[in-house]
Protein backbone atom coordinates (compact mmCIF):
# COMPACT_ATOMS: atom_id res chain seq x y z
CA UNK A 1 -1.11 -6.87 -17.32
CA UNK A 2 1.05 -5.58 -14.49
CA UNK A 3 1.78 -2.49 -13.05
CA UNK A 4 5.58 -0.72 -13.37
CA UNK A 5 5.21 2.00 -11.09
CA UNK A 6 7.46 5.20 -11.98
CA UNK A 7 9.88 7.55 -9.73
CA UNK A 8 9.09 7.26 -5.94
CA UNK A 9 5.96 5.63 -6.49
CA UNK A 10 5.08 2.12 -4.64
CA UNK A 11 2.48 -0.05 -5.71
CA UNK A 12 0.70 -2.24 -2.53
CA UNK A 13 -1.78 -4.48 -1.98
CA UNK A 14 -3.98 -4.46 1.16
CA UNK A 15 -3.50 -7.29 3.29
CA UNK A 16 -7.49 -8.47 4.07
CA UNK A 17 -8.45 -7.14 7.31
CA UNK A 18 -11.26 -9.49 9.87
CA UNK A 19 -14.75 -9.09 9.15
CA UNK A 20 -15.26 -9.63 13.09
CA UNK A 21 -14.64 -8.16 16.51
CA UNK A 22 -12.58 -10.34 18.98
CA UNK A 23 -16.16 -10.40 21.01
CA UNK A 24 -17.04 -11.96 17.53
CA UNK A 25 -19.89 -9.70 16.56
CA UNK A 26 -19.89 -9.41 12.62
CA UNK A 27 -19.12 -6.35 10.95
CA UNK A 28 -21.15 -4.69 7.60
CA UNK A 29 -18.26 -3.58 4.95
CA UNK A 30 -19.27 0.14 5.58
CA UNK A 31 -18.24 -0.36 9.55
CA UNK A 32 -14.61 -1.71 8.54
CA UNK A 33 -11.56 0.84 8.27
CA UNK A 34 -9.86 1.40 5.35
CA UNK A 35 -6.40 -1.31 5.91
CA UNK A 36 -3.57 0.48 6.38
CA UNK A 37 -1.35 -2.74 6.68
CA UNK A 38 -0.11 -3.62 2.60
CA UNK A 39 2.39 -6.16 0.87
CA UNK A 40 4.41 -4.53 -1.64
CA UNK A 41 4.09 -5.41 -5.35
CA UNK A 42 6.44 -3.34 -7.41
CA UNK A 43 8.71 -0.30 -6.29
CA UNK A 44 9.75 2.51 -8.78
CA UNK A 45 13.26 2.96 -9.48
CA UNK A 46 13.70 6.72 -7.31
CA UNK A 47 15.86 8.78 -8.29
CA UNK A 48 15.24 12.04 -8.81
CA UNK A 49 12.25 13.67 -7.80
CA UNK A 50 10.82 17.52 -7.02
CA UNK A 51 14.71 18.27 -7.48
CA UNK A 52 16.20 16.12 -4.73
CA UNK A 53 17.24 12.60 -4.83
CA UNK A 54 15.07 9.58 -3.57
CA UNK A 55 17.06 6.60 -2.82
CA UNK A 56 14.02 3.28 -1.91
CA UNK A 57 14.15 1.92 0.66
CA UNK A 58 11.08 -0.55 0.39
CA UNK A 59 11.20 -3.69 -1.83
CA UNK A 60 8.92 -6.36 -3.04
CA UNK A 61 7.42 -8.86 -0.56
CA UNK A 62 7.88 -6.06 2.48
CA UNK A 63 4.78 -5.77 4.40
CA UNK A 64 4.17 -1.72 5.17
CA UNK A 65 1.61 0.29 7.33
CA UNK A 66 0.76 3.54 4.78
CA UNK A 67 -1.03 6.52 5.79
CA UNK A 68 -4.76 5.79 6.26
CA UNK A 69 -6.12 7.87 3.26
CA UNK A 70 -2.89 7.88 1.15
CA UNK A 71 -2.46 6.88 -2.54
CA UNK A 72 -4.37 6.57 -5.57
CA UNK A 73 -6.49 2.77 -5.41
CA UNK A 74 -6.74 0.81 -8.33
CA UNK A 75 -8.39 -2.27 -9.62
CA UNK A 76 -6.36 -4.42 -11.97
CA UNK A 77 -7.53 -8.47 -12.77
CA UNK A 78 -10.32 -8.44 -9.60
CA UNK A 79 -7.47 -7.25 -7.28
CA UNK A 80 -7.72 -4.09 -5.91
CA UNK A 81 -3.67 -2.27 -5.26
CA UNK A 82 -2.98 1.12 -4.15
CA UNK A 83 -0.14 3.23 -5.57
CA UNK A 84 1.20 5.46 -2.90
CA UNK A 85 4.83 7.77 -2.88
CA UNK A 86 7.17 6.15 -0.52
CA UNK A 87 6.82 9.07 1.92
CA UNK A 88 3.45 7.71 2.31
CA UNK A 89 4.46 4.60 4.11
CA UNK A 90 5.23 5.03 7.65
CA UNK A 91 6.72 1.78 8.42
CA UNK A 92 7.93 -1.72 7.29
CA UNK A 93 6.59 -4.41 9.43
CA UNK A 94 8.86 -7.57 10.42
């Protein structure tokens, strides 16, 4: 099954964040922050949306830092991807 995201819409997938501290003390899964680095999976077409046009400027394979609490999250095959609105991602990281 895959996942054809629609409009402006951007499906990611977190990148795994460490489990430790660079002093190497272990952290529980409630301690860790929510990753806000993501590899893109699937981009929408744009086009038009709320009345003005959305051109994309993200593609597949692009690794993006989204807003910490952005998106819906979902869990597809044991892989958990978040669909966010390209607004939502603040930057593409080279």
């Amino acid at each position: 099954m895959t996942i054809k995201p629609l409009a402006d819409r951007v499906v990611v997938k977190p990148v795994e964040v460490e489990e430790t501290t660079k002093s190497g003390i272990i952290l529980a899964a409630s301690a860790q922050e929510k990753p806000q680095i993501a590899e893109v999976v699937a981009v929408g077409p744009g086009g038009m949306v709320d009345g003005k046009e959305v051109k994309m400027y993200v593609k597949t394979g692009d690794k993006v830092i989204t807003s910490k609490y952005s998106g819906t999250e979902v869990k597809m095959d044991n892989t958990e991807y978040n669909i966010v609105r390209q607004s939502d991602i603040l930057a593409i990281v080279e």
